[in-house]
Protein backbone atom coordinates (compact mmCIF):
# COMPACT_ATOMS: atom_id res chain seq x y z
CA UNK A 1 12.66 9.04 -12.67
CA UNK A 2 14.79 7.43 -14.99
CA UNK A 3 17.95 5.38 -14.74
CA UNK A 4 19.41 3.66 -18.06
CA UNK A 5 17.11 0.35 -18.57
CA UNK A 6 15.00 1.39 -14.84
CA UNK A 7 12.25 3.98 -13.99
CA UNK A 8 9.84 4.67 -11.20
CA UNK A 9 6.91 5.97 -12.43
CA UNK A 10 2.77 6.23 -11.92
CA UNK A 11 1.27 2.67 -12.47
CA UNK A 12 -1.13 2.53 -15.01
CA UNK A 13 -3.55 -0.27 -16.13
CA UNK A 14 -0.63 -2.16 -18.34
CA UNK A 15 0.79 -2.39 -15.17
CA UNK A 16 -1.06 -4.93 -13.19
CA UNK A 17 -0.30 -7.77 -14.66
CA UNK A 18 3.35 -7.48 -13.70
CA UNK A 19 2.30 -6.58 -10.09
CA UNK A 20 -0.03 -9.19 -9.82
CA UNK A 21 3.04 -11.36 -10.69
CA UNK A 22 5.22 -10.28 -8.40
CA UNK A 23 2.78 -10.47 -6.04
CA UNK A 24 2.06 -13.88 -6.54
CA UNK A 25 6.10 -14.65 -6.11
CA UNK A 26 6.02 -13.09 -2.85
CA UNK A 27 2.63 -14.56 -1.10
CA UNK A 28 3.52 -16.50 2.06
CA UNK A 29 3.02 -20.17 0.60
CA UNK A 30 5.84 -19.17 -1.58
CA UNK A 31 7.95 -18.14 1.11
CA UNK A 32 7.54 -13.92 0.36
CA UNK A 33 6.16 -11.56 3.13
CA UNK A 34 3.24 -10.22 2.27
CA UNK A 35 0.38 -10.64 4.20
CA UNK A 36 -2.69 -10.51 1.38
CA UNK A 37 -2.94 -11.59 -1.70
CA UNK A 38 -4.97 -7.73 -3.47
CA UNK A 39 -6.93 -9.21 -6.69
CA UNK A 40 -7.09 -7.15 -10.17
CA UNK A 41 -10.07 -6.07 -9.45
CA UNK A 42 -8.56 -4.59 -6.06
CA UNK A 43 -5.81 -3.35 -8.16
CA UNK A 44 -7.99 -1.45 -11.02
CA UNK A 45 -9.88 0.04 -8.06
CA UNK A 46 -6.74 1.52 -6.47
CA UNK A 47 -5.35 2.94 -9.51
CA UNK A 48 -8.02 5.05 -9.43
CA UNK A 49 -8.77 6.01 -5.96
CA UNK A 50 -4.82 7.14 -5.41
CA UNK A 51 -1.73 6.98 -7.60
CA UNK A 52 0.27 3.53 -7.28
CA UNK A 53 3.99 3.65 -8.08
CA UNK A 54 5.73 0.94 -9.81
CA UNK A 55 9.99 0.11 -10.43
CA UNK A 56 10.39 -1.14 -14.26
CA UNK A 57 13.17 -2.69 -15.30
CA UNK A 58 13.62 -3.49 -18.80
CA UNK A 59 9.99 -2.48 -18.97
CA UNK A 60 9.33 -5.57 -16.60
CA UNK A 61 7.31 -4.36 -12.98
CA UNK A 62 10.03 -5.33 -10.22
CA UNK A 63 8.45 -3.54 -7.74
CA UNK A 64 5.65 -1.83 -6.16
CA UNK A 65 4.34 0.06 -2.58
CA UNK A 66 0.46 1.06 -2.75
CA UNK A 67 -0.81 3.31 -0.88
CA UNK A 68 -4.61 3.84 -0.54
CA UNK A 69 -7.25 5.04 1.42
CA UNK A 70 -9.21 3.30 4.22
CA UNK A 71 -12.07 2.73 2.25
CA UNK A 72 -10.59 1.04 -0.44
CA UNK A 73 -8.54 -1.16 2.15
CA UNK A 74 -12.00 -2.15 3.91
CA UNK A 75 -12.14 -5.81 2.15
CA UNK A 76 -8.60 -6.49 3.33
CA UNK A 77 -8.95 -8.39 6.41
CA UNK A 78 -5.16 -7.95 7.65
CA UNK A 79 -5.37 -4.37 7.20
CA UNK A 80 -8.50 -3.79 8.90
CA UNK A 81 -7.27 -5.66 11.90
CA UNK A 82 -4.18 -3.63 12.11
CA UNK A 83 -6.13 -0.33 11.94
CA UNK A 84 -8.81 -1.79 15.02
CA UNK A 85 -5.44 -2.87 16.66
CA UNK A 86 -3.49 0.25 15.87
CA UNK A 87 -6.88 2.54 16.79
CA UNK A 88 -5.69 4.41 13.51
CA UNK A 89 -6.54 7.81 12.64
CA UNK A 90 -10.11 8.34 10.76
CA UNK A 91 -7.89 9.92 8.05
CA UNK A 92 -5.05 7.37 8.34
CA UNK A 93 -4.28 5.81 4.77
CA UNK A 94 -3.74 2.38 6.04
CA UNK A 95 -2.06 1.69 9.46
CA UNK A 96 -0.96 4.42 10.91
CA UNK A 97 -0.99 4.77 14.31
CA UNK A 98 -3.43 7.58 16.30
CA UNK A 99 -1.14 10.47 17.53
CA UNK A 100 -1.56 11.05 21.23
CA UNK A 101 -3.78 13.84 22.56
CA UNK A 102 -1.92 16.91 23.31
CA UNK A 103 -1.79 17.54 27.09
CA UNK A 104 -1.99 20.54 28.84
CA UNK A 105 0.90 20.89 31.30
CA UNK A 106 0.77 22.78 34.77
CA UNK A 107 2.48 26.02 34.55
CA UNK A 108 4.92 26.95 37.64
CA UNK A 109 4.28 29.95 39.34
């Protein structure tokens, strides 16, 4: 998707260097939210395992969401906790809670 000077499109490798930047802007001794600080070498791994989208404006990264899959999140110590706290799904891509158990309900006669 396209908008004048901005797009949203697939990540590639040319990308990470901006993400890793804004990343680094946003880590919590810098004020930002994010909870973990995901190295290149996290990065190249995701770009590969599932697509990563990134804003560009003016050809500059200005934003990012990742999405991956458990495995890839394993070495990220926030997210793991979450999932053991959250009891996620085996097929949950990073912290989404289990859905309940359907229950059988009595009929009435």
């Amino acid at each position: 998707m396209r908008t004048d000077d901005r797009e949203i499109v697939q990540a590639t490798a040319e990308d990470i260097g901006g993400i890793l930047g804004l990343q680094g802007r946003n880590l919590p001794h810098r004020d930002g939210a994010l909870s973990a600080r995901l190295p290149r070498g996290w990065l190249e791994a995701a770009l590969a395992d599932m697509p990563v989208t990134v804003a560009r404006k003016q050809g500059r990264v200005v934003g990012y969401p990742i999405s991956a899959s458990r495995e890839a999140y394993r070495g990220v110590p926030v997210v793991a906790a979450t999932l053991r706290a959250w009891d996620a799904a085996p097929n949950a891509s990073s912290a989404a809670p289990r859905a309940p158990e359907p229950t059988t309900m009595p009929s009435h006669a």
